[in-house]
PDB file of N, CA and C in Angstrom:
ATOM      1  N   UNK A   1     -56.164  76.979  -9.579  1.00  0.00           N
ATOM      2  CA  UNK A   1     -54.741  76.899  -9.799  1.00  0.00           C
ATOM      3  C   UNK A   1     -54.422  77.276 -11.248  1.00  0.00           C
ATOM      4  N   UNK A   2     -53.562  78.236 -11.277  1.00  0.00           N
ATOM      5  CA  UNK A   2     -53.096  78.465 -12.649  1.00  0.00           C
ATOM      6  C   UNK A   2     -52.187  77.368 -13.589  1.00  0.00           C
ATOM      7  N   UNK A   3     -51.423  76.844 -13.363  1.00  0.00           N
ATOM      8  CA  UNK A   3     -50.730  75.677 -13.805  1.00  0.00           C
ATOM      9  C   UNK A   3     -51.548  74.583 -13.543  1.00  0.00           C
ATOM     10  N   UNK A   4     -52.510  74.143 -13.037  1.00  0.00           N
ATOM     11  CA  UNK A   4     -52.993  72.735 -12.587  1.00  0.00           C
ATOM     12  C   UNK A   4     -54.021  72.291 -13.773  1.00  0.00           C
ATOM     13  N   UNK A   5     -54.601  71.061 -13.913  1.00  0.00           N
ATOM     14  CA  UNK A   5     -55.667  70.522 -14.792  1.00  0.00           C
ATOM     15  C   UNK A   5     -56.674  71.429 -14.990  1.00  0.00           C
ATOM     16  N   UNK A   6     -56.679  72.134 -16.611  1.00  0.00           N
ATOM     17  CA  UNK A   6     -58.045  72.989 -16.806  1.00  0.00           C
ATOM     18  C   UNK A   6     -57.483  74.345 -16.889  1.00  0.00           C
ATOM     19  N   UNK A   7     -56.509  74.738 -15.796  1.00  0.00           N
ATOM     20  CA  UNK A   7     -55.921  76.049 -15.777  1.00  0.00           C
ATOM     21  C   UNK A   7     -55.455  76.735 -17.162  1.00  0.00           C
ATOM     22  N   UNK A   8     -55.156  77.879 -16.994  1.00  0.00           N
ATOM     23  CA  UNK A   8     -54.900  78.716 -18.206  1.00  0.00           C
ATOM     24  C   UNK A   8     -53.076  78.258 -18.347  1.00  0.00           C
ATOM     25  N   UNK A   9     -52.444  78.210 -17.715  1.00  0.00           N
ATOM     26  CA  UNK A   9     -51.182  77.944 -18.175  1.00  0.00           C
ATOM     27  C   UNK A   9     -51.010  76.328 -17.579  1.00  0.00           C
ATOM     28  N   UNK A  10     -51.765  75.704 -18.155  1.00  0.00           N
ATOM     29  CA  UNK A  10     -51.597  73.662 -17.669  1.00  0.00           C
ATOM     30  C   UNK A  10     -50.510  73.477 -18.975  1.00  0.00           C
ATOM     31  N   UNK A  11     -50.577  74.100 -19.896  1.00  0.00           N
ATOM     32  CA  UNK A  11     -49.936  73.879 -20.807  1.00  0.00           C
ATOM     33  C   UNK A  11     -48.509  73.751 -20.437  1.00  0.00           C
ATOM     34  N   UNK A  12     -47.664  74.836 -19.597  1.00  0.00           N
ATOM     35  CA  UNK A  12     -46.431  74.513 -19.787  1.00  0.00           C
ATOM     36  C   UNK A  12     -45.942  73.399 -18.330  1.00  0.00           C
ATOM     37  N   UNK A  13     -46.882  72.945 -17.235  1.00  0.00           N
ATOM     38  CA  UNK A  13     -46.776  72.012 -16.353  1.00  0.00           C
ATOM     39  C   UNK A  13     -46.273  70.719 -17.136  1.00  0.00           C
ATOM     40  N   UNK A  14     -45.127  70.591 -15.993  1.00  0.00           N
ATOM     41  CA  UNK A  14     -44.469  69.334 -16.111  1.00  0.00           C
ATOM     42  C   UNK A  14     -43.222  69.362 -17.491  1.00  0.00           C
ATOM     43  N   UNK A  15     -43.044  70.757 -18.213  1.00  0.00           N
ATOM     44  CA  UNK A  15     -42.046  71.124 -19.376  1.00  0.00           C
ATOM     45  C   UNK A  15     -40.941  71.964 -18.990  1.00  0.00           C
ATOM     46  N   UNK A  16     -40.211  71.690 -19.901  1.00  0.00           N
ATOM     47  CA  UNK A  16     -39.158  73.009 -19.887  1.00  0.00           C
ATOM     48  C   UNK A  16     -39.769  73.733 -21.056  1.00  0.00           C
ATOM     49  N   UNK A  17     -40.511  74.567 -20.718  1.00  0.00           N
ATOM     50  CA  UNK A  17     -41.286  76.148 -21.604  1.00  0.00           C
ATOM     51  C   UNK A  17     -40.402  76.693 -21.393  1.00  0.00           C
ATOM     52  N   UNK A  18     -38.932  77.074 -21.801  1.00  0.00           N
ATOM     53  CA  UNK A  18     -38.317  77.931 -21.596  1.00  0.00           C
ATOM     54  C   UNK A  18     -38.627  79.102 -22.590  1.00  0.00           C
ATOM     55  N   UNK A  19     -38.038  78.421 -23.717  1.00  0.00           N
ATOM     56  CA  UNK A  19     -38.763  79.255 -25.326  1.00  0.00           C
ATOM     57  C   UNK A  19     -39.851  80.416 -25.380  1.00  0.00           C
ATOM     58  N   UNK A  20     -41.004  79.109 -24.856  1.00  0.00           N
ATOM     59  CA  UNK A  20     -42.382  80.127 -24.638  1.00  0.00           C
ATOM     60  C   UNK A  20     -42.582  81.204 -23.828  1.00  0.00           C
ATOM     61  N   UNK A  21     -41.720  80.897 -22.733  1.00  0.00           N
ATOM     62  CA  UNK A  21     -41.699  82.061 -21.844  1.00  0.00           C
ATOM     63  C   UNK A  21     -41.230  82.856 -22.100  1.00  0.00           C
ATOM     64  N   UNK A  22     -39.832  82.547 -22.709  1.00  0.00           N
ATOM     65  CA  UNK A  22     -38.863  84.075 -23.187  1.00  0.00           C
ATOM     66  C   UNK A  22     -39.536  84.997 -24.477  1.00  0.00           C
ATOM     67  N   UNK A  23     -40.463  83.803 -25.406  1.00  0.00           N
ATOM     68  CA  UNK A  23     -41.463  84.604 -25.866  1.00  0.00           C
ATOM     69  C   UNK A  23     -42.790  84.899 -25.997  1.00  0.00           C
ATOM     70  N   UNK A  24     -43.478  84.848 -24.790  1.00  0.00           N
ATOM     71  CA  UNK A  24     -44.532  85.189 -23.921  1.00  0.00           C
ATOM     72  C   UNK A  24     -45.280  84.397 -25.136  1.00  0.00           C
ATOM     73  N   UNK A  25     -45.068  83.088 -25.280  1.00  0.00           N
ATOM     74  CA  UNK A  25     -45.763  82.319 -26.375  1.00  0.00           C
ATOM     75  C   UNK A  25     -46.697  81.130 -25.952  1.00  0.00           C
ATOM     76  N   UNK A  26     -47.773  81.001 -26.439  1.00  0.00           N
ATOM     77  CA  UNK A  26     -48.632  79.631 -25.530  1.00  0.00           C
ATOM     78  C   UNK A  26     -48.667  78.868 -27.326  1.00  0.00           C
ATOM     79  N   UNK A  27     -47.743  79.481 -28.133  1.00  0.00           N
ATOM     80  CA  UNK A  27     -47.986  78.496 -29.484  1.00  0.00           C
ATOM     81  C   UNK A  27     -47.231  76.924 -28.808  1.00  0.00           C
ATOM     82  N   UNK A  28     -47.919  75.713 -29.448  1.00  0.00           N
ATOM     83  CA  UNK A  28     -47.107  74.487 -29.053  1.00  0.00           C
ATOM     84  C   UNK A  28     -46.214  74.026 -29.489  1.00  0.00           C
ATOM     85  N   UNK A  29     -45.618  74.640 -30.398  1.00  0.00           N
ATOM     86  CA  UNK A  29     -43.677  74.405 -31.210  1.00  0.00           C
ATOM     87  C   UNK A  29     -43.165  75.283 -30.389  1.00  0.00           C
ATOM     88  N   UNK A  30     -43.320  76.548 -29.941  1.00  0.00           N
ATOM     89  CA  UNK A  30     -42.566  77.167 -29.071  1.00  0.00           C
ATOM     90  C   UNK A  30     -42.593  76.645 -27.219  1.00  0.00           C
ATOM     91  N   UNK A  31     -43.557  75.160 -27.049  1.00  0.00           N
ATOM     92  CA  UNK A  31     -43.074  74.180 -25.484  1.00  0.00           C
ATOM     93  C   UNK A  31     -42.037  73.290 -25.607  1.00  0.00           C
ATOM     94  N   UNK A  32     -40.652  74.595 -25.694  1.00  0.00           N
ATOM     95  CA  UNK A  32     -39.426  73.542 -25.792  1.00  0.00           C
ATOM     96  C   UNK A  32     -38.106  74.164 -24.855  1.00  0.00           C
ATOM     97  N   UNK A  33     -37.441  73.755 -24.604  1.00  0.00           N
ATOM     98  CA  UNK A  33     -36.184  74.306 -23.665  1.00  0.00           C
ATOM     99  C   UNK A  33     -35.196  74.854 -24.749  1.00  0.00           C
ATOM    100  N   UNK A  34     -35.394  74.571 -26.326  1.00  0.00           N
ATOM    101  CA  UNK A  34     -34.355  75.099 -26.773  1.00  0.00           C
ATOM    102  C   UNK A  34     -34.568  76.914 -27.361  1.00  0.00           C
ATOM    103  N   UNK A  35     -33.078  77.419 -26.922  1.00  0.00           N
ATOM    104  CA  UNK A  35     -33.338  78.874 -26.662  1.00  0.00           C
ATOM    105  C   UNK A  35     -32.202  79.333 -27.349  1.00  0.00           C
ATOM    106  N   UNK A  36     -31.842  78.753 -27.969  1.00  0.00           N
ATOM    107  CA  UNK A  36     -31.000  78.998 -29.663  1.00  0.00           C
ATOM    108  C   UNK A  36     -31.781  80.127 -30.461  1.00  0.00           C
ATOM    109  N   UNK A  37     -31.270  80.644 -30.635  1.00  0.00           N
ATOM    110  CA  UNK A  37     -32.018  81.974 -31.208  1.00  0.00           C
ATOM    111  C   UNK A  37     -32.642  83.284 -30.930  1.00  0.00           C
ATOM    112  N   UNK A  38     -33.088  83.104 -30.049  1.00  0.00           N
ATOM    113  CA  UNK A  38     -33.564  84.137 -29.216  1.00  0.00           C
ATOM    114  C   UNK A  38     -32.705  85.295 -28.742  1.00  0.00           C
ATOM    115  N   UNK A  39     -33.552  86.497 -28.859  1.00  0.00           N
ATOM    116  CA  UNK A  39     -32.298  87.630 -28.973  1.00  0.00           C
ATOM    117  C   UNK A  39     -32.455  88.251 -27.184  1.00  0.00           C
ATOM    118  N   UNK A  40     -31.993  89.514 -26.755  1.00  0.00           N
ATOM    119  CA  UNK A  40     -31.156  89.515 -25.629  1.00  0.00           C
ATOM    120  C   UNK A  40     -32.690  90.031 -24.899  1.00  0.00           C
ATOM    121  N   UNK A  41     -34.420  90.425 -25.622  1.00  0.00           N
ATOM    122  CA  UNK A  41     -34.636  90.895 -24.784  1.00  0.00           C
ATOM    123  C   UNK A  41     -35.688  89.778 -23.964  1.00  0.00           C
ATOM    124  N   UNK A  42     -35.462  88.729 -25.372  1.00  0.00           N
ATOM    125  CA  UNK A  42     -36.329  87.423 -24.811  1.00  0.00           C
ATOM    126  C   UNK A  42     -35.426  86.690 -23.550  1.00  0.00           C
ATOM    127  N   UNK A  43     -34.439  86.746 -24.233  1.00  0.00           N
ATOM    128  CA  UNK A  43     -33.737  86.661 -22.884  1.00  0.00           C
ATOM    129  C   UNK A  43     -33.536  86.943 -21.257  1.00  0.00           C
ATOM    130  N   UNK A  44     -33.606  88.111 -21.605  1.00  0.00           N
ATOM    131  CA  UNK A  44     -33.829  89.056 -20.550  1.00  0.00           C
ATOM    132  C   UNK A  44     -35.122  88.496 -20.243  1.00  0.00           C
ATOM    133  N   UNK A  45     -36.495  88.225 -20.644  1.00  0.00           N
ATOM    134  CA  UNK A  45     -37.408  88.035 -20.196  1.00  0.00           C
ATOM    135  C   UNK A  45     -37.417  86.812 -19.199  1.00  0.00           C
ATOM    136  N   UNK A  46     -37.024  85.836 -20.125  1.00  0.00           N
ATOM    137  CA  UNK A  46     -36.743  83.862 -19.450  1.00  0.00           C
ATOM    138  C   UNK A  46     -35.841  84.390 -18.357  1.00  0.00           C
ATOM    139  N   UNK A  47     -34.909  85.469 -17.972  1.00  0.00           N
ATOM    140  CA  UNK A  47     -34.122  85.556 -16.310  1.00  0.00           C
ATOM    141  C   UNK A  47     -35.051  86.020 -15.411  1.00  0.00           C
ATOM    142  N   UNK A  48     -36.034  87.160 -15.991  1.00  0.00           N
ATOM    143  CA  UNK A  48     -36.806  87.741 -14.879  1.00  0.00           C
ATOM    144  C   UNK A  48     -38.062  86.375 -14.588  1.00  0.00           C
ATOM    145  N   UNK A  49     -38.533  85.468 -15.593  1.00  0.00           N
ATOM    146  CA  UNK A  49     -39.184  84.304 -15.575  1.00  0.00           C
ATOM    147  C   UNK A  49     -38.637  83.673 -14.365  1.00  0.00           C
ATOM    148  N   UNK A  50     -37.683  83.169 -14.487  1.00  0.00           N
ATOM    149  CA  UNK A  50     -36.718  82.138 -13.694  1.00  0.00           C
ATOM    150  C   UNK A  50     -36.838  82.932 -12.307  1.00  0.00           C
ATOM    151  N   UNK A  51     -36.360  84.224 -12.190  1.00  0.00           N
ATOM    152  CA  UNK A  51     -36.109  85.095 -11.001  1.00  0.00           C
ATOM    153  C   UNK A  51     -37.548  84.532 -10.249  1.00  0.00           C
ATOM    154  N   UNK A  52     -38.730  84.927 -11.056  1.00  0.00           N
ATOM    155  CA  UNK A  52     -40.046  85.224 -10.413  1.00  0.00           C
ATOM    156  C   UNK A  52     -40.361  83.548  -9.599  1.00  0.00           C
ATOM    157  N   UNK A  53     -40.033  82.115 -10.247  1.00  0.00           N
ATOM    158  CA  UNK A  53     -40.254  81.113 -10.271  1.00  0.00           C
ATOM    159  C   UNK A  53     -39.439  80.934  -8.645  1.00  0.00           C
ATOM    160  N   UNK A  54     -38.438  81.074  -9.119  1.00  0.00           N
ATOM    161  CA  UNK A  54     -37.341  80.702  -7.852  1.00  0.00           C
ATOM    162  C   UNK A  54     -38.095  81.289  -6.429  1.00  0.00           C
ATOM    163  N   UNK A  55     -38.544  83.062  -6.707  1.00  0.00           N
ATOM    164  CA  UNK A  55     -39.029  83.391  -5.181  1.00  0.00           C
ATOM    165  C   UNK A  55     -40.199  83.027  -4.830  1.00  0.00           C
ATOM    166  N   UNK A  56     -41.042  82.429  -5.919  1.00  0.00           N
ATOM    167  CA  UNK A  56     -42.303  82.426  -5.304  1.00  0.00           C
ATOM    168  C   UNK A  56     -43.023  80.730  -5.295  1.00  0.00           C
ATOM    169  N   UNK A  57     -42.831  79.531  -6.093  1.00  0.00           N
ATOM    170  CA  UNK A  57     -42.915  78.358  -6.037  1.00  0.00           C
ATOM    171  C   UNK A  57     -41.217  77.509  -5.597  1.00  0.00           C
ATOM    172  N   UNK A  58     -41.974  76.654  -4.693  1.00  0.00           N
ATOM    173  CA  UNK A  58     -41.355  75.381  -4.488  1.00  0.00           C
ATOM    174  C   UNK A  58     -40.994  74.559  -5.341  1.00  0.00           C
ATOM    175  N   UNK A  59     -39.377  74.254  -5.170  1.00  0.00           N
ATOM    176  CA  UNK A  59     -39.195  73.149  -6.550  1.00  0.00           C
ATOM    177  C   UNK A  59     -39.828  71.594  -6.578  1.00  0.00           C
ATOM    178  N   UNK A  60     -40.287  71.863  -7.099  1.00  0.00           N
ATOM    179  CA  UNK A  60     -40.923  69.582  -6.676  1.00  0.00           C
ATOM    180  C   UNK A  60     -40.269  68.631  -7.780  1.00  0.00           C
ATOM    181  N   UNK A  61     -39.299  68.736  -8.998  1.00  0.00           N
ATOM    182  CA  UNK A  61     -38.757  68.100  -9.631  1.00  0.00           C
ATOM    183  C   UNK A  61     -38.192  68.542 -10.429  1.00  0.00           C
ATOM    184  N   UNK A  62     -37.359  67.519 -11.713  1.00  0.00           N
ATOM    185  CA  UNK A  62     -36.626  68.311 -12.159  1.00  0.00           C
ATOM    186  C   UNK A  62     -37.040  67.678 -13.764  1.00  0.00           C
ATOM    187  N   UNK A  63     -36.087  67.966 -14.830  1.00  0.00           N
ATOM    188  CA  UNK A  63     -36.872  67.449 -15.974  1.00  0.00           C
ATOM    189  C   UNK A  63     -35.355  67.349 -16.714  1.00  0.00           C
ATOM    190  N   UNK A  64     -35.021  65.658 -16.869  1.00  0.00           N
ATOM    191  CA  UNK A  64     -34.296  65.091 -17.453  1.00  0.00           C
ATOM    192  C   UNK A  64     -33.728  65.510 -18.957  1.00  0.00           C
ATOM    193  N   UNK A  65     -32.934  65.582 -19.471  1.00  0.00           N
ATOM    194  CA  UNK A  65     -32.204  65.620 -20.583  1.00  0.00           C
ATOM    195  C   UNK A  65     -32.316  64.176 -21.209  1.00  0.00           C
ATOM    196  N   UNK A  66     -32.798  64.033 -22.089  1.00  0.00           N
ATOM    197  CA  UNK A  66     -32.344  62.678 -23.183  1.00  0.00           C
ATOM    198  C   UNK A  66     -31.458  62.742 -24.379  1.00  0.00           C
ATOM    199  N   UNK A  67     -30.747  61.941 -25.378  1.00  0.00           N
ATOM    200  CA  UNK A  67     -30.591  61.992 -25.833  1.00  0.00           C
ATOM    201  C   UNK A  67     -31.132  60.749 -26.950  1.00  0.00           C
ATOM    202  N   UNK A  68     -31.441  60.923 -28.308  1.00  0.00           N
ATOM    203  CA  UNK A  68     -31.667  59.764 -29.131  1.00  0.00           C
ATOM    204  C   UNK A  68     -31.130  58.443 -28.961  1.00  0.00           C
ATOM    205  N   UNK A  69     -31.144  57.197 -28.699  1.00  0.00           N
ATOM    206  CA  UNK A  69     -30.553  55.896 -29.089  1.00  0.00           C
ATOM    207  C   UNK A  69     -30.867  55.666 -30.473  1.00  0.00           C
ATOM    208  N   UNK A  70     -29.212  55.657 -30.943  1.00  0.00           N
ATOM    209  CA  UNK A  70     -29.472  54.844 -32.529  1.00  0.00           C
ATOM    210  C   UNK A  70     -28.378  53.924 -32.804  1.00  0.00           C
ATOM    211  N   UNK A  71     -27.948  53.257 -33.603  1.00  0.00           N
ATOM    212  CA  UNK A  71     -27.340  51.792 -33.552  1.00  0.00           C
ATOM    213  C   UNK A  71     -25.992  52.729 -33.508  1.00  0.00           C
ATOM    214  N   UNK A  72     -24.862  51.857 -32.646  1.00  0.00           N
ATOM    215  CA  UNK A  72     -23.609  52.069 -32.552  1.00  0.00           C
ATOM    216  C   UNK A  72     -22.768  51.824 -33.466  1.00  0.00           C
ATOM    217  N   UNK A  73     -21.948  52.189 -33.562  1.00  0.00           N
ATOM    218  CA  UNK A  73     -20.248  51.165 -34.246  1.00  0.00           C
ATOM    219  C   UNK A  73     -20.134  50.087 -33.501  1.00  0.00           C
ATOM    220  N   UNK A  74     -20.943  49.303 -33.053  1.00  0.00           N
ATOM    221  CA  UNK A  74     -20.464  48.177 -32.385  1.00  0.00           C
ATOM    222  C   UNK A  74     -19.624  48.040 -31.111  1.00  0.00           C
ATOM    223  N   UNK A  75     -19.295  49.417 -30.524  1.00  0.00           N
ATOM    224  CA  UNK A  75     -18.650  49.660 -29.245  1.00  0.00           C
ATOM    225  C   UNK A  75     -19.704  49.398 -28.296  1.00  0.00           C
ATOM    226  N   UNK A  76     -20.663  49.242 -28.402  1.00  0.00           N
ATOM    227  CA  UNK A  76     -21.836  49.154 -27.393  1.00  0.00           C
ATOM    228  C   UNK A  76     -22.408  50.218 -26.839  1.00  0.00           C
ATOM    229  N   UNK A  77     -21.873  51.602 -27.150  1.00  0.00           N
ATOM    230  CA  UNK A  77     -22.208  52.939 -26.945  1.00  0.00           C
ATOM    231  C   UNK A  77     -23.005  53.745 -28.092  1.00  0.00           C
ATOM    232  N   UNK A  78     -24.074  54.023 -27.289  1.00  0.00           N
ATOM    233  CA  UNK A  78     -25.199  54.956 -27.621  1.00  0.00           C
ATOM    234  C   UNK A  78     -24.638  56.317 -28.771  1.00  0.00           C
ATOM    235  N   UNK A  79     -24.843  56.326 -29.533  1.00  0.00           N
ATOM    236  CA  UNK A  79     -24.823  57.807 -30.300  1.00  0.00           C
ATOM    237  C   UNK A  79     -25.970  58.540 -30.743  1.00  0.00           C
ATOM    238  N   UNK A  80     -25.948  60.181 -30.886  1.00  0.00           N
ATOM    239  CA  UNK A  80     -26.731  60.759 -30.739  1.00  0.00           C
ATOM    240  C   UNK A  80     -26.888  62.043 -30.688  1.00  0.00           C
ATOM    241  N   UNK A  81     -27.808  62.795 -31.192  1.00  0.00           N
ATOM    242  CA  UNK A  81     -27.096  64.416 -30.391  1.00  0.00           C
ATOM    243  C   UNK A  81     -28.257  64.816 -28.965  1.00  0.00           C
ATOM    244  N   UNK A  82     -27.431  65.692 -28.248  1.00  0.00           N
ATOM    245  CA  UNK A  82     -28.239  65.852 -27.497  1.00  0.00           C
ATOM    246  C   UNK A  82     -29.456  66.712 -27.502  1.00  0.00           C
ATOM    247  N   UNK A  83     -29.873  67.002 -26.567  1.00  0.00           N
ATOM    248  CA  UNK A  83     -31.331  67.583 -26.642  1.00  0.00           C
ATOM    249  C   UNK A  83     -32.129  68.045 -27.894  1.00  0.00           C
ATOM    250  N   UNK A  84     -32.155  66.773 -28.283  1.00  0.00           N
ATOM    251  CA  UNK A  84     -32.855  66.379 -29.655  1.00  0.00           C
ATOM    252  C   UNK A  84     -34.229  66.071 -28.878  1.00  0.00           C
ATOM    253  N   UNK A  85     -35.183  66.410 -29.827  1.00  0.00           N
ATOM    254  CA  UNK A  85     -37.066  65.447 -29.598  1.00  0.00           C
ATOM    255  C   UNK A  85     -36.994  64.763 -30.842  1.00  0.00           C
ATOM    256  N   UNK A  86     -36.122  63.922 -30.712  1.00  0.00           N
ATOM    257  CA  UNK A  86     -35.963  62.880 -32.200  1.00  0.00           C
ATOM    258  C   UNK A  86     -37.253  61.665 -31.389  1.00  0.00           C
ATOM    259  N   UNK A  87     -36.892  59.962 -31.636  1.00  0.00           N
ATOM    260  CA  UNK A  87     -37.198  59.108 -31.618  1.00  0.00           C
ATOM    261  C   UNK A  87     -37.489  58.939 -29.716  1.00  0.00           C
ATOM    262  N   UNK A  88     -38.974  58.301 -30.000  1.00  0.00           N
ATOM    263  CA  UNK A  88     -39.221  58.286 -28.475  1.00  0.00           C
ATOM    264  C   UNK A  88     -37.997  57.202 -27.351  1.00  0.00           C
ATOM    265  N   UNK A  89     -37.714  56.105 -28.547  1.00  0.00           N
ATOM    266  CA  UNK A  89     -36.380  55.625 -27.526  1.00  0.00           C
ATOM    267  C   UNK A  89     -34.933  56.381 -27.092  1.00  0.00           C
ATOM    268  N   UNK A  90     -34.980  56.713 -25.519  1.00  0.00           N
ATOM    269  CA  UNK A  90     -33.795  57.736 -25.776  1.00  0.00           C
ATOM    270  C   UNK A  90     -33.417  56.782 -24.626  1.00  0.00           C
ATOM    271  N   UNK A  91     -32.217  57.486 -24.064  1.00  0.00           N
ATOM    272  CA  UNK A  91     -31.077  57.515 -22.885  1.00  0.00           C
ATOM    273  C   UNK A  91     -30.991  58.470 -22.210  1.00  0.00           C
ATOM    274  N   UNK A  92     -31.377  58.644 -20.886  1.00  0.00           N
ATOM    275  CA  UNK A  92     -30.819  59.906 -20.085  1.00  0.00           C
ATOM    276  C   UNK A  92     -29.530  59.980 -19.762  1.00  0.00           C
ATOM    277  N   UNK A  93     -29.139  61.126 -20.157  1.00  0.00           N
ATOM    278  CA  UNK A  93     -27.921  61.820 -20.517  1.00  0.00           C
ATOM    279  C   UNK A  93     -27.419  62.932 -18.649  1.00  0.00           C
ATOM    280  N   UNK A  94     -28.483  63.157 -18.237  1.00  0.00           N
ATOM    281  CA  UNK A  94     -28.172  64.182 -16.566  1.00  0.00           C
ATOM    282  C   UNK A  94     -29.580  64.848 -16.527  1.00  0.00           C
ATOM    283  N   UNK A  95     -29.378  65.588 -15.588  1.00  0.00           N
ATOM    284  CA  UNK A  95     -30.132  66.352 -14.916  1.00  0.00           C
ATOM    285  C   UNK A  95     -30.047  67.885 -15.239  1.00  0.00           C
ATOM    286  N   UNK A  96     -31.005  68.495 -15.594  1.00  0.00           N
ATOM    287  CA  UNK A  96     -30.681  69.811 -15.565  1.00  0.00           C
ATOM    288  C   UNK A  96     -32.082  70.502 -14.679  1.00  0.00           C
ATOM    289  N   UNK A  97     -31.945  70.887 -13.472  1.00  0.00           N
ATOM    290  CA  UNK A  97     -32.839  71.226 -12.570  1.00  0.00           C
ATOM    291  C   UNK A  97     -33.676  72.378 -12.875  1.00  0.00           C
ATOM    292  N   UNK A  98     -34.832  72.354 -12.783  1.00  0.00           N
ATOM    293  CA  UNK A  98     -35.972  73.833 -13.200  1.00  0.00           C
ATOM    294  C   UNK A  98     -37.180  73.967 -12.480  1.00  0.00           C
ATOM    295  N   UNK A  99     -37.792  75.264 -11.715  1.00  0.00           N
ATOM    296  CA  UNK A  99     -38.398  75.174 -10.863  1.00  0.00           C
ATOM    297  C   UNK A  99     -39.904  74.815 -11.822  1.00  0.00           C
ATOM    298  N   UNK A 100     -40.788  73.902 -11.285  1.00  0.00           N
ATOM    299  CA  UNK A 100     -41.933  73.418 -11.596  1.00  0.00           C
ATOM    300  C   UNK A 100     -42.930  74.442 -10.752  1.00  0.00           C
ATOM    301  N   UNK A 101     -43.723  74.958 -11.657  1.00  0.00           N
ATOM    302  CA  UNK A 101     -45.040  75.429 -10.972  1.00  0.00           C
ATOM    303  C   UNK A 101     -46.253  74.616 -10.637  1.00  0.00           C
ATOM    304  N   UNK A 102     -46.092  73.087 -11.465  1.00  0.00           N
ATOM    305  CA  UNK A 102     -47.010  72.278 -11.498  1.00  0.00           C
ATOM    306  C   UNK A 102     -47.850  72.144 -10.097  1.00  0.00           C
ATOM    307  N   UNK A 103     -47.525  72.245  -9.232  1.00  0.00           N
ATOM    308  CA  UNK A 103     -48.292  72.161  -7.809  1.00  0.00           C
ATOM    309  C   UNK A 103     -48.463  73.027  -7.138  1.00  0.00           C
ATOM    310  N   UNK A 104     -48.479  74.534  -7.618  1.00  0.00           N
ATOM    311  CA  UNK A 104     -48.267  75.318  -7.309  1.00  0.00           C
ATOM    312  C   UNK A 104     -49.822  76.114  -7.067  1.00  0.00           C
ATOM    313  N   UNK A 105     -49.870  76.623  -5.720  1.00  0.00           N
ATOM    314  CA  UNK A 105     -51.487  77.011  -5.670  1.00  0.00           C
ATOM    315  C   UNK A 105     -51.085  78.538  -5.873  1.00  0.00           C
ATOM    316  N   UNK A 106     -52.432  79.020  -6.468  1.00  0.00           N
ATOM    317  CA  UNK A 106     -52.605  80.527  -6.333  1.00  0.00           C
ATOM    318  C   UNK A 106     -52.221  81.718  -5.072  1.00  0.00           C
ATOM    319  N   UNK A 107     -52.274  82.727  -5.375  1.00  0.00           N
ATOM    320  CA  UNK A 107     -51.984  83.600  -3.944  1.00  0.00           C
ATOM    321  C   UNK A 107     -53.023  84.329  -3.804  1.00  0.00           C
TER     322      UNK A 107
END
């Protein structure tokens, strides 16, 4: 299995690699969903990524959005920015759905 334990791409199982994919990157600062920056042909790459994902693996989950918890104004509400990798205590914030290759067998 290419994505599975040991495999050559285990690395981006169970992530949003969006980054890495759009720049055909296995560096580990680039296993992140944020895609701020990236110009139109990395882009272009992460759609034909996504395209290839969608026709050929099954979705089996999805991978949550957090945002930081840090002390309030006393309203009792969470502040924060979102899709931060700040402090491991966070709050899920929604869902943003992405096809997982993680279980995904070879062809």
């Amino acid at each position: 299995m290419f994505y599975g334990p040991g495999g050559p791409y285990a690395l981006f199982a169970g992530k949003d690699a969006s980054r890495a994919l759009a720049k055909m990157s296995f560096e580990e600062n680039d296993l992140t969903g944020d895609i701020s920056g990236l110009g139109p042909f990395e882009l272009d790459a992460l759609q034909d990524w996504e395209y290839k994902f969608m026709s050929k693996y099954v979705k089996v989950g999805t991978i949550k959005k957090t945002v930081p918890v840090t002390q309030g104004d006393g309203t009792g509400e969470a502040s924060g920015a979102a899709e931060s990798d700040g402090p491991s205590q966070s709050a899920v914030v929604g869902n943003e759905e992405k096809s997982s290759a993680a279980d995904a067998k070879e062809e």
